[in-house]
N, C-alpha and C. Protein backbone atom coordinates (compact mmCIF):
# COMPACT_ATOMS: atom_id res chain seq x y z
N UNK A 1 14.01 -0.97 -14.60
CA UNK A 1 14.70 -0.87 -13.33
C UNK A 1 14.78 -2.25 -12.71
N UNK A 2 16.09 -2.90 -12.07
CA UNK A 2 16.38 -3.72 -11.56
C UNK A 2 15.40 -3.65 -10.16
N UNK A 3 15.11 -5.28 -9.76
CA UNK A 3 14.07 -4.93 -8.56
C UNK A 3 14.90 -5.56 -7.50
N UNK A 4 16.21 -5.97 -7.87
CA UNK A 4 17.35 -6.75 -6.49
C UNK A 4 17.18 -6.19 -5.76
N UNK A 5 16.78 -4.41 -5.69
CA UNK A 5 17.04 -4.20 -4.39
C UNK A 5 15.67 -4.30 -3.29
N UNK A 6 14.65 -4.87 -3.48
CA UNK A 6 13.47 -4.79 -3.08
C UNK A 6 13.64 -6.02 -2.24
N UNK A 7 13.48 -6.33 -0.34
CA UNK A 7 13.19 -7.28 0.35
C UNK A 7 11.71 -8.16 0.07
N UNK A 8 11.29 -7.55 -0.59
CA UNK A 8 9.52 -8.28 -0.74
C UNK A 8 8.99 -7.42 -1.68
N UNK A 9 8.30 -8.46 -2.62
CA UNK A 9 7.35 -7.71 -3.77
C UNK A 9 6.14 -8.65 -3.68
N UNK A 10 4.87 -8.35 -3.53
CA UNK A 10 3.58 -8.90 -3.21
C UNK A 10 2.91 -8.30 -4.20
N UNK A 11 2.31 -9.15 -4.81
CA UNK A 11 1.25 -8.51 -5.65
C UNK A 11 -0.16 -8.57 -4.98
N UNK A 12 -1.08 -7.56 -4.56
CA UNK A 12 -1.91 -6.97 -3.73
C UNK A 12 -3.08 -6.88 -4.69
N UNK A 13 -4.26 -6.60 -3.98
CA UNK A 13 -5.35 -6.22 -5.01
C UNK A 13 -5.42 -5.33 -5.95
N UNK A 14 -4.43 -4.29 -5.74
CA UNK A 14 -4.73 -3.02 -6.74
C UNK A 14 -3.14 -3.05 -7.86
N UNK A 15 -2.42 -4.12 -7.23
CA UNK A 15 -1.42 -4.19 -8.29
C UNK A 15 0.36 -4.79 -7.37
N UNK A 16 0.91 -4.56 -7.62
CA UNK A 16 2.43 -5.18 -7.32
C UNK A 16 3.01 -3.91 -6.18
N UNK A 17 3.48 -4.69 -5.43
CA UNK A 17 4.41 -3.71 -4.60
C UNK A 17 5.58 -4.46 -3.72
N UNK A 18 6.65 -3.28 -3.76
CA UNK A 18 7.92 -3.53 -3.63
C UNK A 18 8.14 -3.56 -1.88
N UNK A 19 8.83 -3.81 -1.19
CA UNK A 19 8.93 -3.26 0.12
C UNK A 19 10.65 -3.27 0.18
N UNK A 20 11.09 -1.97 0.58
CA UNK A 20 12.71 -2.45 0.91
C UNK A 20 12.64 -1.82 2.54
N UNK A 21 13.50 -2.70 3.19
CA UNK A 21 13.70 -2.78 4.44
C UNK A 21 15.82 -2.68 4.77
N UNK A 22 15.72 -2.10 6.20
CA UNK A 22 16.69 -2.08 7.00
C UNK A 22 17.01 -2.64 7.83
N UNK A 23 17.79 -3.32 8.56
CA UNK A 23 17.66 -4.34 10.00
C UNK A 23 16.35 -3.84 10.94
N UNK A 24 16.44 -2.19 10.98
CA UNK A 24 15.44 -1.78 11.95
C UNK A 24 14.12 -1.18 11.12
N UNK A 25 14.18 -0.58 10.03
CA UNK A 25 12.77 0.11 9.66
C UNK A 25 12.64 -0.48 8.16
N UNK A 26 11.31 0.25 7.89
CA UNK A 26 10.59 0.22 6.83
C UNK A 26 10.98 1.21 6.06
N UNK A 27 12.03 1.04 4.79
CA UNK A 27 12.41 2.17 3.98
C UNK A 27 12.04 2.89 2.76
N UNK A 28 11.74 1.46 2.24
CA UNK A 28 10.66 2.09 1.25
C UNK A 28 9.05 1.72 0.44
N UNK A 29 8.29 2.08 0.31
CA UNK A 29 7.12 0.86 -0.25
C UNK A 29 6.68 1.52 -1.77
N UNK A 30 7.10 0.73 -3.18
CA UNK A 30 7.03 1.15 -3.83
C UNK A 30 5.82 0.29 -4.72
N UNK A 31 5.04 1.15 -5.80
CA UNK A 31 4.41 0.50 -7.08
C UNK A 31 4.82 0.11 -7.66
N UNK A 32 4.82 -0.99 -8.52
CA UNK A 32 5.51 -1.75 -9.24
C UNK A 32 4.79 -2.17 -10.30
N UNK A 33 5.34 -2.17 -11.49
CA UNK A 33 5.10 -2.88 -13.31
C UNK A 33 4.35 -4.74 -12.48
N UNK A 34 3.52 -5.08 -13.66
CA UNK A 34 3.14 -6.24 -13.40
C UNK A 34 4.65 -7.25 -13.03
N UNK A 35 3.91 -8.28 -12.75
CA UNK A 35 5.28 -9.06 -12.53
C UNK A 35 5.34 -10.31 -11.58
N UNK A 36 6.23 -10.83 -11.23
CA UNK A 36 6.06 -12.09 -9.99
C UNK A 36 6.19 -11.52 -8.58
N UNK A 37 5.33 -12.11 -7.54
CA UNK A 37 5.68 -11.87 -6.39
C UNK A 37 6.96 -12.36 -5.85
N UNK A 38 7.49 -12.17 -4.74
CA UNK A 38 8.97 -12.35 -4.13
C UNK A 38 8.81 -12.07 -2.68
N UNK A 39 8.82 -13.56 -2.28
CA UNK A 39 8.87 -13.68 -0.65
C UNK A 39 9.94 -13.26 0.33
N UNK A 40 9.95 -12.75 0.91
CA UNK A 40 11.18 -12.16 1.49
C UNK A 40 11.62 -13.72 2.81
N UNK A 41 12.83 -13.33 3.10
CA UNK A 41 13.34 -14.63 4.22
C UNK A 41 13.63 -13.34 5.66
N UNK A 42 13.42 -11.60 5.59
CA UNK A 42 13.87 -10.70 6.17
C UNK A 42 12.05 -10.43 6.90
N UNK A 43 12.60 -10.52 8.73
CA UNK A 43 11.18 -10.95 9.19
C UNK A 43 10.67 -9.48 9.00
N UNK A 44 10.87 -8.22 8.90
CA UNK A 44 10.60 -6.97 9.11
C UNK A 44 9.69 -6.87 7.35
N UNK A 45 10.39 -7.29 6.17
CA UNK A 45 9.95 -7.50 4.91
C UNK A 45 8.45 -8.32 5.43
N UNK A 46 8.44 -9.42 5.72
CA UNK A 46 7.24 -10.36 5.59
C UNK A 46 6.13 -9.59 6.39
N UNK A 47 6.99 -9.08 7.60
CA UNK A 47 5.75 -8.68 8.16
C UNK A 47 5.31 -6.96 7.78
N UNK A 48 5.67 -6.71 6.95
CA UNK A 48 5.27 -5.33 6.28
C UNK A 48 4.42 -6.19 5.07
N UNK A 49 4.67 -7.07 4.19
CA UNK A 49 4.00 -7.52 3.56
C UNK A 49 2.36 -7.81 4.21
N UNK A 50 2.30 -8.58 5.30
CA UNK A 50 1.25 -9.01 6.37
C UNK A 50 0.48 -8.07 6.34
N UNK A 51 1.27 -6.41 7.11
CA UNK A 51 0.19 -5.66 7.21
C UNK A 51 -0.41 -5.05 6.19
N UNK A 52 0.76 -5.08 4.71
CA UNK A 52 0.06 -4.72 3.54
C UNK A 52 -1.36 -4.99 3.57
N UNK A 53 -1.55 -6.58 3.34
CA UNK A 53 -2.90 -7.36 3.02
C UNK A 53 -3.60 -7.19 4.01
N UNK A 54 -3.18 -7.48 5.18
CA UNK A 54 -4.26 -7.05 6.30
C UNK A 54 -5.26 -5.12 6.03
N UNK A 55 -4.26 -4.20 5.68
CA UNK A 55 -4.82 -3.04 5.46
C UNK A 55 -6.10 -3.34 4.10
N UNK A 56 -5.58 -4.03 3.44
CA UNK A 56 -6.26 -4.46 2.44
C UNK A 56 -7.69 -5.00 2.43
N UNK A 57 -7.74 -6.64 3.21
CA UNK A 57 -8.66 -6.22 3.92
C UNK A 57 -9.28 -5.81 4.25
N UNK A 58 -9.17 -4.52 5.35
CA UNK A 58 -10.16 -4.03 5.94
C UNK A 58 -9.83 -2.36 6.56
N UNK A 59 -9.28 -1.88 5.15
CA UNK A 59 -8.70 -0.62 4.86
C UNK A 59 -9.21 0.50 5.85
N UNK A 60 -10.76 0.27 6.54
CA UNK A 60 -11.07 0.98 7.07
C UNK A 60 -10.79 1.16 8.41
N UNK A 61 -10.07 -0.05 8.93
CA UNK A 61 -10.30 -0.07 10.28
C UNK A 61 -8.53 -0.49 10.52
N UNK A 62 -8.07 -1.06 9.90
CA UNK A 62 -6.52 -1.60 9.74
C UNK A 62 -5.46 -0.39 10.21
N UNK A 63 -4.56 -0.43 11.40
CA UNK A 63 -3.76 0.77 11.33
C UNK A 63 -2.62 -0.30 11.34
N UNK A 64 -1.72 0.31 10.97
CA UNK A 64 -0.29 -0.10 10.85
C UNK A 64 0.63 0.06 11.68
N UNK A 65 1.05 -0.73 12.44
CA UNK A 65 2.43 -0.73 13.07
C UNK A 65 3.70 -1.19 12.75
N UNK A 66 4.60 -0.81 12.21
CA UNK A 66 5.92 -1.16 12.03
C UNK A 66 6.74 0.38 12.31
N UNK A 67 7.78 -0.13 12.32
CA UNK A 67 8.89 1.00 12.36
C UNK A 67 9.37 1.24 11.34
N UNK A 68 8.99 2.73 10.81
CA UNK A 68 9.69 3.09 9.51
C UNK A 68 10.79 3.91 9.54
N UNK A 69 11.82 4.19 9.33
CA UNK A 69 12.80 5.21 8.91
C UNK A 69 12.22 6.24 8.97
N UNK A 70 13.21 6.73 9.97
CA UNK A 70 13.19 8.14 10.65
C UNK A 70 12.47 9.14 9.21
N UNK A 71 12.12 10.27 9.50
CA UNK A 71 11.74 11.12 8.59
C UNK A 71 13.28 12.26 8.38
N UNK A 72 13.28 12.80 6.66
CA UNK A 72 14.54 13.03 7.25
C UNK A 72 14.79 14.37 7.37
N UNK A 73 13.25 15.02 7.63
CA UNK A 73 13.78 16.74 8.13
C UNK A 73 12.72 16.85 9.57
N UNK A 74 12.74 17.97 10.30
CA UNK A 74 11.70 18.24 10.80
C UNK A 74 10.27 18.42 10.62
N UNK A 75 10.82 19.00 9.66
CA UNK A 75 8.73 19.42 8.47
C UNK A 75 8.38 17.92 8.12
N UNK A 76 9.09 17.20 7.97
CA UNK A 76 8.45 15.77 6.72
C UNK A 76 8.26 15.02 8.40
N UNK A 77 8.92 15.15 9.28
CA UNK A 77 8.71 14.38 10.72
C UNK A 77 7.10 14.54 11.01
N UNK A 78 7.02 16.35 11.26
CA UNK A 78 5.73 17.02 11.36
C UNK A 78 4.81 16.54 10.47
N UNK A 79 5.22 16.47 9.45
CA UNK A 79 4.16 16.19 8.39
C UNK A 79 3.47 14.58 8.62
N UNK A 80 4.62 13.77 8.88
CA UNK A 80 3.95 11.90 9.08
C UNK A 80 3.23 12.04 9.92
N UNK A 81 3.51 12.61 11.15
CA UNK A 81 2.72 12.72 12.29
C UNK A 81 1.21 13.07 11.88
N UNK A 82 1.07 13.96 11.24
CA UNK A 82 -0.13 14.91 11.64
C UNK A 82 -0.71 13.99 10.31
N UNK A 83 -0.40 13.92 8.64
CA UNK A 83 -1.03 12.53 8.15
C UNK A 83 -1.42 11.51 8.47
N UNK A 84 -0.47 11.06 9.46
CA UNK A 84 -0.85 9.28 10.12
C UNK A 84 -2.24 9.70 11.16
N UNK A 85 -2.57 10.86 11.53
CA UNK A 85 -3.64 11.17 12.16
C UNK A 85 -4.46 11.31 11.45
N UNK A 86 -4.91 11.65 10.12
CA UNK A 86 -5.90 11.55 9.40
C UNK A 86 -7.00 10.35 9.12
N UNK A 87 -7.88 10.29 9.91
CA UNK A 87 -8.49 9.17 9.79
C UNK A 87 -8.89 8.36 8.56
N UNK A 88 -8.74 6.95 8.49
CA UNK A 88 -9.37 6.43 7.08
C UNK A 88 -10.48 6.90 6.50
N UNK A 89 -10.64 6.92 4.99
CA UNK A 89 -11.98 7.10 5.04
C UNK A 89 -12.17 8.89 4.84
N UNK A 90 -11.17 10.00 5.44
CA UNK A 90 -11.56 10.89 5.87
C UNK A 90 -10.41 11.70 4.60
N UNK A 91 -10.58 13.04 4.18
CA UNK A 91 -9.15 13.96 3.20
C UNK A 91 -8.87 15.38 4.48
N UNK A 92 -8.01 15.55 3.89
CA UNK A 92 -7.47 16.85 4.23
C UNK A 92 -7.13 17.45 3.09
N UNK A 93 -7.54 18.92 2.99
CA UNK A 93 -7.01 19.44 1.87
C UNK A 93 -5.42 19.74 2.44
N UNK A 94 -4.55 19.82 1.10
CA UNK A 94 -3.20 20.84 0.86
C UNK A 94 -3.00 21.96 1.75
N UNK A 95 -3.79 23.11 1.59
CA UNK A 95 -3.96 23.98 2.23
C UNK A 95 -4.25 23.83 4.35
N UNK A 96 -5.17 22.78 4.28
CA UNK A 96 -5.77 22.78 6.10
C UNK A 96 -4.47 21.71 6.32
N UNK A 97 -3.66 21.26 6.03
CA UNK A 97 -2.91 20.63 6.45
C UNK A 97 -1.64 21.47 6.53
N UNK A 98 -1.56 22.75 5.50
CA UNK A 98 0.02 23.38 6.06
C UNK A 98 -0.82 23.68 6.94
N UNK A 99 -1.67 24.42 7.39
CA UNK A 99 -1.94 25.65 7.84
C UNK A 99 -1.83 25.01 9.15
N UNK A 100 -2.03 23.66 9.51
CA UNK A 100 -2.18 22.78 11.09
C UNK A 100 -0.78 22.53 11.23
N UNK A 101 0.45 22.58 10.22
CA UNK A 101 1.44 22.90 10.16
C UNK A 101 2.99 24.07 10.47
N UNK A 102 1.16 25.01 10.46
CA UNK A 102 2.42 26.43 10.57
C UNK A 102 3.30 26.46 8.77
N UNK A 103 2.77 26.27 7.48
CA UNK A 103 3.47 26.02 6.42
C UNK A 103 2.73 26.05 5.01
N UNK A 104 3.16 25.78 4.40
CA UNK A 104 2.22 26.27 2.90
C UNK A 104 1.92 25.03 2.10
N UNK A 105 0.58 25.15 1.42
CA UNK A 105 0.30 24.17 0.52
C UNK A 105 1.58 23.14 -0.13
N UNK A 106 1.99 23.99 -0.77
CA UNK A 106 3.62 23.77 -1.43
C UNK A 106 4.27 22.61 -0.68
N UNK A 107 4.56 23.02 0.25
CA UNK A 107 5.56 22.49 1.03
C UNK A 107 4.57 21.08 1.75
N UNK A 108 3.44 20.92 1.60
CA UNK A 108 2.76 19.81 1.78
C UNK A 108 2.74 18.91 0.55
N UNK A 109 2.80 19.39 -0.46
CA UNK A 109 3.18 18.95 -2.11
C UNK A 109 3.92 18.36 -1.89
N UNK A 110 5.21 19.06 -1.45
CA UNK A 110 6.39 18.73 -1.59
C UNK A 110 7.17 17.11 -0.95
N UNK A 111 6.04 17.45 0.41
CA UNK A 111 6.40 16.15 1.07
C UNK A 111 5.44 14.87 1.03
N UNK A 112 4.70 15.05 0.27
CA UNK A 112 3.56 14.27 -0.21
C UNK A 112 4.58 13.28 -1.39
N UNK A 113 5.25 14.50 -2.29
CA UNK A 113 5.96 13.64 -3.03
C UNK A 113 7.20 13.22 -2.73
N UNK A 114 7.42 13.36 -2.01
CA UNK A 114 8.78 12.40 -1.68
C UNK A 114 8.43 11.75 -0.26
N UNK A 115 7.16 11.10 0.15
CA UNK A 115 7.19 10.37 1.10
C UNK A 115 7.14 9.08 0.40
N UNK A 116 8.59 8.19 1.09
CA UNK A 116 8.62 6.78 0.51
C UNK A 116 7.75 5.34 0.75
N UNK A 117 6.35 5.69 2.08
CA UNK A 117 6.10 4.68 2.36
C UNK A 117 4.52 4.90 2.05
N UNK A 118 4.10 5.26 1.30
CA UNK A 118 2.43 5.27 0.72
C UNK A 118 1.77 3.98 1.16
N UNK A 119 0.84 4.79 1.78
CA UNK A 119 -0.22 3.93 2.62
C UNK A 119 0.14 3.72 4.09
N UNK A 120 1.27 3.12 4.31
CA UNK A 120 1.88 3.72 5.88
C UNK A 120 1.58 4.96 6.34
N UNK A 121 1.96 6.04 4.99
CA UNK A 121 1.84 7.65 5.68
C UNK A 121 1.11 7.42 4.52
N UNK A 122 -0.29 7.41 5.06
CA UNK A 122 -1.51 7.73 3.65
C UNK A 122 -1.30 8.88 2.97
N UNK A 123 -0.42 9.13 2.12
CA UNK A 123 -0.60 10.55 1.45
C UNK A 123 -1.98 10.50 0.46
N UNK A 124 -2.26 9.28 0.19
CA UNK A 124 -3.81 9.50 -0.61
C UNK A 124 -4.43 10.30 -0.04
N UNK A 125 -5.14 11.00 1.12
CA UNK A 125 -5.30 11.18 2.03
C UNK A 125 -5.00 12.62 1.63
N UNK A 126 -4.53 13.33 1.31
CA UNK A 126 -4.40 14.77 0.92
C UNK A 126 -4.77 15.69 -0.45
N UNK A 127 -6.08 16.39 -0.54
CA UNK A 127 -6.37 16.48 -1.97
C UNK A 127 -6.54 18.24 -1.87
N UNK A 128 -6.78 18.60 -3.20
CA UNK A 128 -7.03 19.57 -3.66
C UNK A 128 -8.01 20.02 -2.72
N UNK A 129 -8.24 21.85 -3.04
CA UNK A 129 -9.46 21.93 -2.37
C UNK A 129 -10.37 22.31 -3.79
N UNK A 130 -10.08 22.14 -4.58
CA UNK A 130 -11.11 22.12 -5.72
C UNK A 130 -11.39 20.45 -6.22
N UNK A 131 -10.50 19.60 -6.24
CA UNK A 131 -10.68 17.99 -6.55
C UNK A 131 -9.65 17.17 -5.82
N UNK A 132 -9.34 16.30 -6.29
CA UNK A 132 -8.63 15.06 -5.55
C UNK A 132 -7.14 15.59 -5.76
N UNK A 133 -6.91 16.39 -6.44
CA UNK A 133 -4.91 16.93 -6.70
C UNK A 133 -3.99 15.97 -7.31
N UNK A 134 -2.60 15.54 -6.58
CA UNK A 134 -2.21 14.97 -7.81
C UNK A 134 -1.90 13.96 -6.76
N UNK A 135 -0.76 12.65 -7.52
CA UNK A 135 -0.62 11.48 -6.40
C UNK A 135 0.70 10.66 -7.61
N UNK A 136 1.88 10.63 -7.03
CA UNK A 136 2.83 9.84 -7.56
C UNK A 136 3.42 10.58 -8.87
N UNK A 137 3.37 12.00 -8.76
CA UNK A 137 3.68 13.16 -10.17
C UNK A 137 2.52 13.45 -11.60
N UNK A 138 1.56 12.34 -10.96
CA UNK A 138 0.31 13.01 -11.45
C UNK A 138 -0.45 14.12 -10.76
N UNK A 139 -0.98 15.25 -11.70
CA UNK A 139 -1.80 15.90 -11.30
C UNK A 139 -2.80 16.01 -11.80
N UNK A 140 -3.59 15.95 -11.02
CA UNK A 140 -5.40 16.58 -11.64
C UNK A 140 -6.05 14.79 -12.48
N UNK A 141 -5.55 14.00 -12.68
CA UNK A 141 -5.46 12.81 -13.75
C UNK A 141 -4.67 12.31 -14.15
N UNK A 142 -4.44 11.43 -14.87
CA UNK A 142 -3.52 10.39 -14.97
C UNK A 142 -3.53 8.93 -13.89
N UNK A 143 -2.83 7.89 -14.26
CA UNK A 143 -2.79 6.56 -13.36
C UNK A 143 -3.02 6.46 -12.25
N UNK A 144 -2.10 7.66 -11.67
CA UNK A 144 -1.47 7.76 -10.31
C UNK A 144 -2.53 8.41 -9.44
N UNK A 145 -2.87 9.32 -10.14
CA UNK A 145 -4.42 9.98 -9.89
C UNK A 145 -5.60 9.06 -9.59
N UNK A 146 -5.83 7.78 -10.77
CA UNK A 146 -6.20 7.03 -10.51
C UNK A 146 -6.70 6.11 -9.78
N UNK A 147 -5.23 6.16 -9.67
CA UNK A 147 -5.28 5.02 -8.49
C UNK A 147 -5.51 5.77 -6.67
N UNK A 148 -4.82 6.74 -6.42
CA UNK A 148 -5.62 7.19 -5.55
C UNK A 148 -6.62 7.27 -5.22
N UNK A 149 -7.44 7.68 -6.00
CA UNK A 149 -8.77 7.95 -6.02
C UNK A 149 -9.46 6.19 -5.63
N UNK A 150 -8.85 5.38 -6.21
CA UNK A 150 -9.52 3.92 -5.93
C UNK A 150 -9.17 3.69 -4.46
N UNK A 151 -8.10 3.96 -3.77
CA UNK A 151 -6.97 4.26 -2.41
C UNK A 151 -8.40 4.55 -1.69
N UNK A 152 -8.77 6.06 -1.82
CA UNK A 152 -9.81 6.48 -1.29
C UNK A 152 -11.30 5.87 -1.29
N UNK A 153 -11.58 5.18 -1.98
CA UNK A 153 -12.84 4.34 -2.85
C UNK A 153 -13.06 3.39 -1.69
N UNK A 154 -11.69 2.67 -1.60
CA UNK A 154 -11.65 1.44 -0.99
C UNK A 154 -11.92 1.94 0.54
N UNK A 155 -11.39 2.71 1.30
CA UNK A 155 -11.41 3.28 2.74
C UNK A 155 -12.87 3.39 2.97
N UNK A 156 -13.41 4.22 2.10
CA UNK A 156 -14.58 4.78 2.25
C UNK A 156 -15.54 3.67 2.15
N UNK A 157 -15.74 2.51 1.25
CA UNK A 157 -16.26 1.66 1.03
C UNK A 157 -16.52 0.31 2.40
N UNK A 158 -15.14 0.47 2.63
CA UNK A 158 -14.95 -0.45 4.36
C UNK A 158 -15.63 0.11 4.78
N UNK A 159 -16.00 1.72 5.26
CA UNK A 159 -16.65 2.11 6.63
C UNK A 159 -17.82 2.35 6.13
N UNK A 160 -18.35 1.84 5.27
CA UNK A 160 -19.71 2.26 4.88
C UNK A 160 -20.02 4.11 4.32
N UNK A 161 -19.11 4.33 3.91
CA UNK A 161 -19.08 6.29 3.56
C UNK A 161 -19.39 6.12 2.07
C-alpha cells in the first residue's frame, strides 16, 4: 500500500505510525510495516505526532487533545465518548460497555473495529470478559492481539498497576 496519503509517519516505541489529517481534524492513525519516518509541514499532523510521543511517555497520565473527525453515526459518537472515559491503566469488558450503552457486545465489536484513531479512542481498552478479545481483526491472539496487550502493559506499568 502506497503511504502518499499519510500527513506524518513517526516511528514510535512500539513500531511506525501513519497520521492522516484534514484542515480541521484528526482522520486517521494507522500501524504501519517497518519503514522511514516522514515529517509532516501540516501543523495539525506534527502536533498529533507530539501528542503521539508525549502519550508515550507517560501513557499513564497523558490525555490527548486534538480534534478528530466527527464520529460518523450516533452509536460510534456514543461509543468515543464513553471509551475516551475509560481511564488509563483501567478495561472495560464488551459486554459492560454496550450495556452503559443501551446496546450489545456486537455492536461494541463492531465499533471497536472500525474506529480510525487507536489510542486517541483507546479501543485497547475493551476486552473480553473471559481474556483480552481481539484488536485490529485479531482475535483471542495473533500480532494485533499482541500488541494490545503491550498497549495495556505500558498504561499499567506508568501508574504503577
Amino acid at each position: 500500500m502506497s503511504e502518499a496519503p499519510y500527513d506524518a509517519v513517526w516511528n514510535g516505541p512500539l513500531g511506525r505510525i501513519g497520521v492522516r489529517v484534514s484542515d480541521d481534524y484528526v482522520t486517521d492513525i494507522d500501524w504501519l510495516a517497518a519503514g522511514p519516518a516522514r515529517t509532516s509541514t501540516h501543523p495539525l499532523a506534527a502536533e498529533t505526532v507530539r501528542q503521539l510521543a508525549a502519550w508515550f511517555d507517560d501513557p499513564g497520565r497523558f490525555r490527548f487533545s486534538l480534534p478528530l473527525s466527527p464520529a460518523p453515526t450516533p452509536f460510534q459518537r456514543r461509543f468515543r465518548e464513553r471509551l475516551c472515559a475509560v481511564p488509563p491503566g483501567e478495561v472495560r469488558t464488551y459486554g459492560a460497555l454496550a450495556a452503559e450503552l443501551n446496546s450489545a457486545p456486537r455492536a461494541v465489536g463492531g465499533a471497536c473495529r472500525a474506529n480510525p484513531l487507536p489510542l486517541v479512542v483507546p479501543c485497547h481498552r475493551v476486552v473480553a470478559a473471559d481474556g483480552i478479545g481481539g484488536y485490529g481483526g485479531d482475535w483471542g491472539a495473533g500480532p494485533a492481539v499482541d500488541f494490545k496487550q503491550r498497549l495495556l502493559d505500558l498504561e499499567r506499568r506508568a501508574l504503577g498497576l
